[in-house]
C-alpha atoms as a PDB file:
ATOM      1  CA  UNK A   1      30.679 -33.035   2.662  1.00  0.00           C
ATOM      2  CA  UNK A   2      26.961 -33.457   2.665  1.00  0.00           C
ATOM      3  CA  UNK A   3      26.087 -31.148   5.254  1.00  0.00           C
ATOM      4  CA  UNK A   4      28.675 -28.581   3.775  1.00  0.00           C
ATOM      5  CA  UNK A   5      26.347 -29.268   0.568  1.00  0.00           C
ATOM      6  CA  UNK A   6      23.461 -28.031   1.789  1.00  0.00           C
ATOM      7  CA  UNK A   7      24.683 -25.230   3.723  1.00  0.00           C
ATOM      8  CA  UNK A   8      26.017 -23.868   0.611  1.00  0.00           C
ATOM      9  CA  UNK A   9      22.543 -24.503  -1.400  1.00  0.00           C
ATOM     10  CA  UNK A  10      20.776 -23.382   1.609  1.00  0.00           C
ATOM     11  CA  UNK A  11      22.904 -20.439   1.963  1.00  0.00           C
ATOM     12  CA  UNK A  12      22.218 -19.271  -2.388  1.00  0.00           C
ATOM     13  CA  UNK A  13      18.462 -19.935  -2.326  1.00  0.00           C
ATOM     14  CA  UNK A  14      18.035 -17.929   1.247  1.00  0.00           C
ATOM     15  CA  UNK A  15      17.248 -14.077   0.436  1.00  0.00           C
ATOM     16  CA  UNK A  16      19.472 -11.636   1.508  1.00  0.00           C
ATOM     17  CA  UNK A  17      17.845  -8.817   3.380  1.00  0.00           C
ATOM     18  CA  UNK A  18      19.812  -5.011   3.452  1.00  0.00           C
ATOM     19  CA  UNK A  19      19.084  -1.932   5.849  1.00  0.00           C
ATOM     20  CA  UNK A  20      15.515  -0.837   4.799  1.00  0.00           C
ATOM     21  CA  UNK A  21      16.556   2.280   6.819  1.00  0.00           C
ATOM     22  CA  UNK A  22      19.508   3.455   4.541  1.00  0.00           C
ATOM     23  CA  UNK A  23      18.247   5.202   0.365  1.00  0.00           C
ATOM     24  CA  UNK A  24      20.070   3.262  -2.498  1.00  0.00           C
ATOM     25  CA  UNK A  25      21.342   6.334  -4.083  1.00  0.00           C
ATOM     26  CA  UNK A  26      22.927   4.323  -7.257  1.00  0.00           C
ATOM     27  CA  UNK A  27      21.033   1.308  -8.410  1.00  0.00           C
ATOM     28  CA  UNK A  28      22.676  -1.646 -10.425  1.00  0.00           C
ATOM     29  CA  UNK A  29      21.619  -2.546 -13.832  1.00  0.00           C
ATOM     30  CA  UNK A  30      19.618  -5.919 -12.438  1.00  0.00           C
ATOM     31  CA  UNK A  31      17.605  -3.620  -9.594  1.00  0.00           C
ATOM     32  CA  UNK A  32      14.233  -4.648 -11.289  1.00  0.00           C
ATOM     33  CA  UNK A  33      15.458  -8.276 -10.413  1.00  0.00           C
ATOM     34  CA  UNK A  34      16.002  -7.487  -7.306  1.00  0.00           C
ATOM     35  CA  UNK A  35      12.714  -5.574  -6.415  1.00  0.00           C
ATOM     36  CA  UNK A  36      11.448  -8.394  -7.669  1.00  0.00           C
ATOM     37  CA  UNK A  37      12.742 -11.067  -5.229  1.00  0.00           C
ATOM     38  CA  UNK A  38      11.835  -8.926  -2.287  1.00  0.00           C
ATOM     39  CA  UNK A  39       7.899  -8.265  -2.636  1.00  0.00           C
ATOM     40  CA  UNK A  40       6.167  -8.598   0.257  1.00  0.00           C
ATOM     41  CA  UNK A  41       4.304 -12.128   0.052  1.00  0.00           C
ATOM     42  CA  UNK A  42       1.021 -12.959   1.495  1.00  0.00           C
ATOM     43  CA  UNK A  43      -2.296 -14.986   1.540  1.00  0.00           C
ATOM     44  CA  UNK A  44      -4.450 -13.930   4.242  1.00  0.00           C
ATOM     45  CA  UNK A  45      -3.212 -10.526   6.508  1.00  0.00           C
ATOM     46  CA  UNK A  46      -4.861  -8.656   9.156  1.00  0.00           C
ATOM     47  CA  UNK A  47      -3.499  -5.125   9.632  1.00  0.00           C
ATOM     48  CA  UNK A  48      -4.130  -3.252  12.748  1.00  0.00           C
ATOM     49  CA  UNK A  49      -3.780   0.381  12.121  1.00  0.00           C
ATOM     50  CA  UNK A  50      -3.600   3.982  13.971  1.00  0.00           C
ATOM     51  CA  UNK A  51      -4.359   6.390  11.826  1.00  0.00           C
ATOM     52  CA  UNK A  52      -4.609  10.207  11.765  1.00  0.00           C
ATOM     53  CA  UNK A  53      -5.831  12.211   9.161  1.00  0.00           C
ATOM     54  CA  UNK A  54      -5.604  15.963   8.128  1.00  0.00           C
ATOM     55  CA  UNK A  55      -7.682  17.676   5.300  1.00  0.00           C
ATOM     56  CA  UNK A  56      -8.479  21.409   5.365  1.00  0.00           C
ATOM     57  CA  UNK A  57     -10.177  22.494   8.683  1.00  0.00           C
ATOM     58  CA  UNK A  58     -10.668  18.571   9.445  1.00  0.00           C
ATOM     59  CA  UNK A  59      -7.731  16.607  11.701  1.00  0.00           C
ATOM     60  CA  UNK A  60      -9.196  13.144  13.067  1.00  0.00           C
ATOM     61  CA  UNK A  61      -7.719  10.174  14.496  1.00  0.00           C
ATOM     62  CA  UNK A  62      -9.309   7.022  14.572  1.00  0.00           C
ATOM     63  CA  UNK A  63      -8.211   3.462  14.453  1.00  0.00           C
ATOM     64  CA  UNK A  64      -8.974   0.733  11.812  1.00  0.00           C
ATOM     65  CA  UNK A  65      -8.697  -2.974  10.622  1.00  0.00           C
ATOM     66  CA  UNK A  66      -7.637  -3.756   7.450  1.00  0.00           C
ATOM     67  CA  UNK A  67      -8.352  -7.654   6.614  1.00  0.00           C
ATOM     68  CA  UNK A  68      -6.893  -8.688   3.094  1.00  0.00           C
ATOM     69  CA  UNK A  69      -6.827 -11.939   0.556  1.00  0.00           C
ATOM     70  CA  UNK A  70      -4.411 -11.539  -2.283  1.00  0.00           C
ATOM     71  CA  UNK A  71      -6.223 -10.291  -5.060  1.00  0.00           C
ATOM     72  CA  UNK A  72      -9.354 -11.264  -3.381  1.00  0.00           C
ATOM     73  CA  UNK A  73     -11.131  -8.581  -1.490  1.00  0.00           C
ATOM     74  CA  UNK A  74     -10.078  -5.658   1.036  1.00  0.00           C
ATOM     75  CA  UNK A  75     -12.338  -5.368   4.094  1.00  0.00           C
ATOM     76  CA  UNK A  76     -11.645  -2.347   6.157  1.00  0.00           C
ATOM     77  CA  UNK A  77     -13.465  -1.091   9.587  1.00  0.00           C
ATOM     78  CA  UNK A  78     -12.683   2.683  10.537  1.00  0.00           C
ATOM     79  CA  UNK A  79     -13.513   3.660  14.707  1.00  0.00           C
ATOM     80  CA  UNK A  80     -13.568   6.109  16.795  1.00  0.00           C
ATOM     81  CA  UNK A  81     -14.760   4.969  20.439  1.00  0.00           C
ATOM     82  CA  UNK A  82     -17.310   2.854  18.209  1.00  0.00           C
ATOM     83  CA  UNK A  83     -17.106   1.891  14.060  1.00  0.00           C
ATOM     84  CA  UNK A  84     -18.396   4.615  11.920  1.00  0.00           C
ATOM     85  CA  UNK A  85     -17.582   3.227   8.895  1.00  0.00           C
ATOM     86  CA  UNK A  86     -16.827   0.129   7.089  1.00  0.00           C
ATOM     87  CA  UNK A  87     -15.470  -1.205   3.278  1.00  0.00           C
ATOM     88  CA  UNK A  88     -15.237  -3.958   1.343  1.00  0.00           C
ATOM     89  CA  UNK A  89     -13.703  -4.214  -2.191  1.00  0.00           C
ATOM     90  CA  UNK A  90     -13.597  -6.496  -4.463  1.00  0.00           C
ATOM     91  CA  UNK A  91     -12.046  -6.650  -8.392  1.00  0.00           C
ATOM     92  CA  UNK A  92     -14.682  -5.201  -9.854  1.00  0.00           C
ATOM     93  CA  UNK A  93     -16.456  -3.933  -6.939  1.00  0.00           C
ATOM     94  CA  UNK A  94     -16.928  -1.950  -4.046  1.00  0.00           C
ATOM     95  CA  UNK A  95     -19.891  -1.251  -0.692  1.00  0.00           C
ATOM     96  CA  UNK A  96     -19.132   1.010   1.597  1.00  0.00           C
ATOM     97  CA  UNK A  97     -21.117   2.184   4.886  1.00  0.00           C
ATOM     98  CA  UNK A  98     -21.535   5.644   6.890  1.00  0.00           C
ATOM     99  CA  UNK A  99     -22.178   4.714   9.990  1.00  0.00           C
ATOM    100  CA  UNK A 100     -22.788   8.123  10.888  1.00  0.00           C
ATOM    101  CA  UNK A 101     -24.752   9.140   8.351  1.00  0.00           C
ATOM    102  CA  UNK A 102     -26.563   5.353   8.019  1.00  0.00           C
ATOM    103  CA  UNK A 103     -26.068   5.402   4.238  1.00  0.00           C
ATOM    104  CA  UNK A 104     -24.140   3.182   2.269  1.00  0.00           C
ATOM    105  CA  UNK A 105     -22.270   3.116  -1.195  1.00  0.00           C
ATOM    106  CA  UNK A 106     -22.164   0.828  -3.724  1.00  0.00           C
ATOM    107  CA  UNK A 107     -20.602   0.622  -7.200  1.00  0.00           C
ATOM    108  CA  UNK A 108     -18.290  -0.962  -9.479  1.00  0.00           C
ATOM    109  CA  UNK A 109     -14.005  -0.556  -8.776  1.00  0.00           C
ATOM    110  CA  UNK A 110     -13.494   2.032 -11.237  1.00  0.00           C
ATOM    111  CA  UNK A 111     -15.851   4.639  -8.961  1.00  0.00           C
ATOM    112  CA  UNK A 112     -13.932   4.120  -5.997  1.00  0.00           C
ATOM    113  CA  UNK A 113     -11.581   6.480  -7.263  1.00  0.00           C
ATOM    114  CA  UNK A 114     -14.355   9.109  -6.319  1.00  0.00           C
ATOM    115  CA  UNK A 115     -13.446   8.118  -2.375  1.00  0.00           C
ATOM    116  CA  UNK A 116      -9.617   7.671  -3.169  1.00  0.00           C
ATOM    117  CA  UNK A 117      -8.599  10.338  -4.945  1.00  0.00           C
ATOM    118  CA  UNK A 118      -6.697   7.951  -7.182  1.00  0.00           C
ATOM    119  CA  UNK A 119      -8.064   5.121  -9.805  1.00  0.00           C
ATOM    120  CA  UNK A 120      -6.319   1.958  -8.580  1.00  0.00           C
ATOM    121  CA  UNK A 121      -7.190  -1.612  -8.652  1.00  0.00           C
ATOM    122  CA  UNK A 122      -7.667  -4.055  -5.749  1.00  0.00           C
ATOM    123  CA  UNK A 123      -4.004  -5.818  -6.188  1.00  0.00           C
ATOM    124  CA  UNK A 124      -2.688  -2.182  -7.251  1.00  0.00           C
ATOM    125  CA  UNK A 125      -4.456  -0.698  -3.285  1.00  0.00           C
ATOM    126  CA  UNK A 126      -2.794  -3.749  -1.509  1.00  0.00           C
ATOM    127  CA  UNK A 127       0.065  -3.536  -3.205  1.00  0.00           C
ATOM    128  CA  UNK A 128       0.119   0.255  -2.227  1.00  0.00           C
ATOM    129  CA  UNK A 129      -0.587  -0.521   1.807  1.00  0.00           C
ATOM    130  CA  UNK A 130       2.504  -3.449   2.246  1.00  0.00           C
ATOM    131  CA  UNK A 131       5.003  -1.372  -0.155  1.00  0.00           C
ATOM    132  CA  UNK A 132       4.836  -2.928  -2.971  1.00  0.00           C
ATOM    133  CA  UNK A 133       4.933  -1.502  -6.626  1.00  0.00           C
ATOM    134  CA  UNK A 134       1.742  -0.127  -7.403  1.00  0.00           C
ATOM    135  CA  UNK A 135       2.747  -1.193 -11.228  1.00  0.00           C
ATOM    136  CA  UNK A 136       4.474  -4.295 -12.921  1.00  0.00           C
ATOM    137  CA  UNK A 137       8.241  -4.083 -11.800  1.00  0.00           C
ATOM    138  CA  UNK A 138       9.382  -5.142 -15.115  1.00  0.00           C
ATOM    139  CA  UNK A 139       7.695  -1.875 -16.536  1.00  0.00           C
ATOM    140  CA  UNK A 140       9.750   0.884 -14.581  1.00  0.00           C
ATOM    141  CA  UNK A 141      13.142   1.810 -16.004  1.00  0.00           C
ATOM    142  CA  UNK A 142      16.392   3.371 -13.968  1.00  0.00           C
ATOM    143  CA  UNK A 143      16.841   7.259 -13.933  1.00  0.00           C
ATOM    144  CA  UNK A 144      18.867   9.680 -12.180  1.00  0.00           C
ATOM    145  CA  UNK A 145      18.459  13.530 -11.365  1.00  0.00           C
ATOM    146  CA  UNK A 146      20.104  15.578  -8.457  1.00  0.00           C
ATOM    147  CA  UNK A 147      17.202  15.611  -6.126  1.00  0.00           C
ATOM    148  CA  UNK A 148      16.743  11.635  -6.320  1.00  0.00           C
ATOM    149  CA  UNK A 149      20.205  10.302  -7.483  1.00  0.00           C
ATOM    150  CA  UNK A 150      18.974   7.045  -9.285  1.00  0.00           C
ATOM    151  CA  UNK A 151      15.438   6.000  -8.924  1.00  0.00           C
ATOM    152  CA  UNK A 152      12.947   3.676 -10.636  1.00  0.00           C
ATOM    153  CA  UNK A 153      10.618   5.479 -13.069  1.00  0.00           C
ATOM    154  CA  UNK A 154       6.757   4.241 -15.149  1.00  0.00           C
ATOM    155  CA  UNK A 155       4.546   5.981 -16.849  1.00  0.00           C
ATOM    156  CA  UNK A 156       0.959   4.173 -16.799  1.00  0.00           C
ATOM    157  CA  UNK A 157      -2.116   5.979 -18.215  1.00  0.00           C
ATOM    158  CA  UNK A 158      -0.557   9.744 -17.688  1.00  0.00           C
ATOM    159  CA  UNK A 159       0.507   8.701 -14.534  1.00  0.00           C
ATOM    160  CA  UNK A 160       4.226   8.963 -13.579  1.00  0.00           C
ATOM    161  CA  UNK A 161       5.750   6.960 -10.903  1.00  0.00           C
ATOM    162  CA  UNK A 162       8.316   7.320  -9.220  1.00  0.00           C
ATOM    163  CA  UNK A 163      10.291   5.001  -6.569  1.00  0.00           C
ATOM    164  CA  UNK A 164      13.182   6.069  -4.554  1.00  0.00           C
ATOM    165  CA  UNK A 165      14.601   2.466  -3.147  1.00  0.00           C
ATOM    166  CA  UNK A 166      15.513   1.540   0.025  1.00  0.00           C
ATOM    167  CA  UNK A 167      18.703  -1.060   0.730  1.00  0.00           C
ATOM    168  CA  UNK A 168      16.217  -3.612   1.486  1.00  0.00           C
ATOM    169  CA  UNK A 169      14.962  -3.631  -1.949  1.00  0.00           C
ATOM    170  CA  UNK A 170      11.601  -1.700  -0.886  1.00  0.00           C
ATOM    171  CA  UNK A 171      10.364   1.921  -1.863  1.00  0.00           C
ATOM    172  CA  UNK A 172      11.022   4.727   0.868  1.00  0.00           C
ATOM    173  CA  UNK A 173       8.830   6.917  -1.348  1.00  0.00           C
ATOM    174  CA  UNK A 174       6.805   6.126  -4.395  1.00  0.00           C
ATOM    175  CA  UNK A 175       5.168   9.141  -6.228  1.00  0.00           C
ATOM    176  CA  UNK A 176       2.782   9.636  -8.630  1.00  0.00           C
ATOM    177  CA  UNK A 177       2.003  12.471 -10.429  1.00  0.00           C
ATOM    178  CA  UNK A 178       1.000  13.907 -13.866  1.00  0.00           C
ATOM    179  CA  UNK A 179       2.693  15.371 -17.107  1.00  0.00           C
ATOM    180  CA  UNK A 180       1.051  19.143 -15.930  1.00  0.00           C
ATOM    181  CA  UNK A 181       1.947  18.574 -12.050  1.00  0.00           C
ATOM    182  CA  UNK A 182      -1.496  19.232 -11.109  1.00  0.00           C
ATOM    183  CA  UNK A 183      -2.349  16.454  -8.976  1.00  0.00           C
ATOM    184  CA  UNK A 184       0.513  14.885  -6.974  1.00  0.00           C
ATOM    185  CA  UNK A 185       0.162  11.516  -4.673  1.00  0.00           C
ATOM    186  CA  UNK A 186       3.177  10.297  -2.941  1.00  0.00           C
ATOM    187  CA  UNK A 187       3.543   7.600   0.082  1.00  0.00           C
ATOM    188  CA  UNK A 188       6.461   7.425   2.214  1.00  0.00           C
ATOM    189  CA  UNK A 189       7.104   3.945   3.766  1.00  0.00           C
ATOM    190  CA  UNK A 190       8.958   3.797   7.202  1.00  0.00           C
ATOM    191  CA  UNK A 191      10.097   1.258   9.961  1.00  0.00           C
ATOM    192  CA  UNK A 192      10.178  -2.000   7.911  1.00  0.00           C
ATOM    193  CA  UNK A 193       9.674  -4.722   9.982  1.00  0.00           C
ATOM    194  CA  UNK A 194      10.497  -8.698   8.463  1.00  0.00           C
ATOM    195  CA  UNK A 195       6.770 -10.307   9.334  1.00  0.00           C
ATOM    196  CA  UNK A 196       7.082 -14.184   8.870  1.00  0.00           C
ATOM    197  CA  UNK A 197       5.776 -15.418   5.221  1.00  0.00           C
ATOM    198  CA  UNK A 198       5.666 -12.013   4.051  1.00  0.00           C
ATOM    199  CA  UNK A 199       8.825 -10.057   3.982  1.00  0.00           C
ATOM    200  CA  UNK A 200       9.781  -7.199   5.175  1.00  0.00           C
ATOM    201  CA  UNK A 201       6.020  -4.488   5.766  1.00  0.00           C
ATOM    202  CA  UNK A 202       6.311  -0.947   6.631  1.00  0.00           C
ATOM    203  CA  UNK A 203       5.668  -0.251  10.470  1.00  0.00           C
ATOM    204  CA  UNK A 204       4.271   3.350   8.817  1.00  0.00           C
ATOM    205  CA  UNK A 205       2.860   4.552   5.813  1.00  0.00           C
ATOM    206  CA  UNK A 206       2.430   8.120   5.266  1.00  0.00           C
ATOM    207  CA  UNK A 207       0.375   9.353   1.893  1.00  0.00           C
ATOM    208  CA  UNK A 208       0.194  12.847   1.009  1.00  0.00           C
ATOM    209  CA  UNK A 209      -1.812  14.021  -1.390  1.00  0.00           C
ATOM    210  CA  UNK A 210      -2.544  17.769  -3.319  1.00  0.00           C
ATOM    211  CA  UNK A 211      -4.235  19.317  -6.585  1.00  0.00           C
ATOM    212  CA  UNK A 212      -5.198  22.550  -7.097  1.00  0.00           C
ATOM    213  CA  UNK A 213      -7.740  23.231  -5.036  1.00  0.00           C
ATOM    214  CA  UNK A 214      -6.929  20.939  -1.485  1.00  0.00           C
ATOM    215  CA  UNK A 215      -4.257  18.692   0.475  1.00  0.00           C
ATOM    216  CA  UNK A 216      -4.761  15.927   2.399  1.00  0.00           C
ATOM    217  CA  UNK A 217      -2.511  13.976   4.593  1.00  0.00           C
ATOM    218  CA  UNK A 218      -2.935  10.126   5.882  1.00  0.00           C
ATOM    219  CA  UNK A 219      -0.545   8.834   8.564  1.00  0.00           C
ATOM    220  CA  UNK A 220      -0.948   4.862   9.256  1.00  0.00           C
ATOM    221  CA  UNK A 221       1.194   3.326  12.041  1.00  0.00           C
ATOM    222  CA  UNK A 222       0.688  -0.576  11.806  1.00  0.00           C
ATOM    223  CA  UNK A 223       0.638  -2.156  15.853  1.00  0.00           C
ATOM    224  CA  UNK A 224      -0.065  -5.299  14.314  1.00  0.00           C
ATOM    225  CA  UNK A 225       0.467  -7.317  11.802  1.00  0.00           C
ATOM    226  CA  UNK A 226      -0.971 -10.708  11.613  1.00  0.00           C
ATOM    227  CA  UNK A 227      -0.794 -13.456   8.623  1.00  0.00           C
ATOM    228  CA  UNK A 228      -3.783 -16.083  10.336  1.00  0.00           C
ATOM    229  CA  UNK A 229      -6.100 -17.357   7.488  1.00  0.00           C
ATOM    230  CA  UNK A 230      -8.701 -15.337   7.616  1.00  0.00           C
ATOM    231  CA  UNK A 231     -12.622 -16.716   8.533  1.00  0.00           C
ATOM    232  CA  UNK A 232     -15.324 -15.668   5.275  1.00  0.00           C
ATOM    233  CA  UNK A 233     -15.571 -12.357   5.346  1.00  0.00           C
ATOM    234  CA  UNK A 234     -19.479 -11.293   5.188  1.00  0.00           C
ATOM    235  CA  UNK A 235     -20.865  -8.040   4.463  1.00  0.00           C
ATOM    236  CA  UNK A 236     -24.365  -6.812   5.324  1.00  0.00           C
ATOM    237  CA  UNK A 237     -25.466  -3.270   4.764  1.00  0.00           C
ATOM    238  CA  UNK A 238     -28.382  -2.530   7.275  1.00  0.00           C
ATOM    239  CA  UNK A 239     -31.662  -2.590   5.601  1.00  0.00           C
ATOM    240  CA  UNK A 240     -32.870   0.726   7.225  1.00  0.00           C
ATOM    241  CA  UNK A 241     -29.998   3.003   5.501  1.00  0.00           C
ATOM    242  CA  UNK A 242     -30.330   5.224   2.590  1.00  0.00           C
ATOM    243  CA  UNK A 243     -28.131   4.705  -0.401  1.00  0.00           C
ATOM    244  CA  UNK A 244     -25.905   7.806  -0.984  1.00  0.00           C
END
């Protein structure tokens, strides 16, 4: 009777985990519960990425590593053949460095959205890469229209968000986009894969991105995902390069 005890207690406290492949096109009334229990969880992760980007005339792929602490910092290395660029933000600041140009960048959080394209935190940009809300779950409210059947809906600073759900809990899509429609940003998360400690993380992330005036498309394929603790991080911006 005491092992069929803990089975049973073992068995309620265990999270379920659903098809990540399949949409939830009706969502029950406690789905902001349930988004919550299933956020992707982590310390230290190392992301090892494939990545190939098209904008305009330009269509480059290169390969990066993405090293994160939650709500820490994001350090990011971008190569092709060698690195040609590297990043490191923080929560209320960012350097970056052009390689190929040898200049570097520095300001405060709020002007990264000048290499973005979007304003976003540090927690809201890691949140964004491992399929998490981008906002505070308890903030988005259940809709329905033809083209979505039910989805989760906020609106943050002019900002609408939208999340079409997976069965595992997860966004397949999350979009954002103004009251006018004149800037759009949506991310499409594929291939979830449960990583020990964390949950279940996208294999690929696809964000698209358009305003008036240009597009830009960013494919990601993860190879690897690691959840090691992670060494200090240093960054050193070469004393010869010019500040941009």
């Amino acid at each position: 009777m005491f092992l069929v005890v803990l089975l049973v207690a073992g068995c309620k406290n265990r999270k379920s985990v659903g098809d990540c492949t399949t949409p939830l096109l009706q969502l029950n009334n406690d789905i902001n519960e349930k988004v919550e229990e299933h956020l992707a969880e982590f310390e230290d992760i190392t992301l090892r990425v494939k990545a190939n980007y098209k904008g305009g005339n330009n269509d480059q792929s290169f390969g990066m590593t993405i090293k994160m602490k939650k709500d820490s910092f994001i350090w990011a290395s971008v190569n092709v053949m060698l690195e040609v660029a590297r990043a490191y933000v923080t929560p209320d600041s960012f350097k970056l460095i052009d390689r190929i140009n040898r200049k570097y960048y520095v300001g405060s959080v709020d002007q990264f959205e000048r290499f973005t394209g979007q304003k976003l935190t540090l927690t809201q940009l890691q949140n964004l890469l491992l399929a998490n809300p981008v906002y505070a779950v308890e903030g988005f409210q259940k809709m329905h229209d033809d083209l979505r059947n039910d989805f989760l809906q906020q609106t943050q600073s002019g900002i609408i968000n939208r999340m079409q759900m997976t069965g595992c809990y997860r966004p397949g899509t999350s979009e954002f986009s103004t009251h006018l429609s004149e800037r759009s940003f949506v991310v499409d998360y594929k291939n979830f894969t449960p990583t020990k400690n964390v949950g279940q993380v996208p294999s690929q992330v696809q964000v698209s991105a358009s305003d008036k005036t240009k597009t830009f498309e960013l494919m990601m394929d993860y190879t690897s995902v690691s959840t090691e603790p992670l060494p200090p991080i240093s960054f050193t911006i070469p004393s010869k390069y010019e500040k941009g």
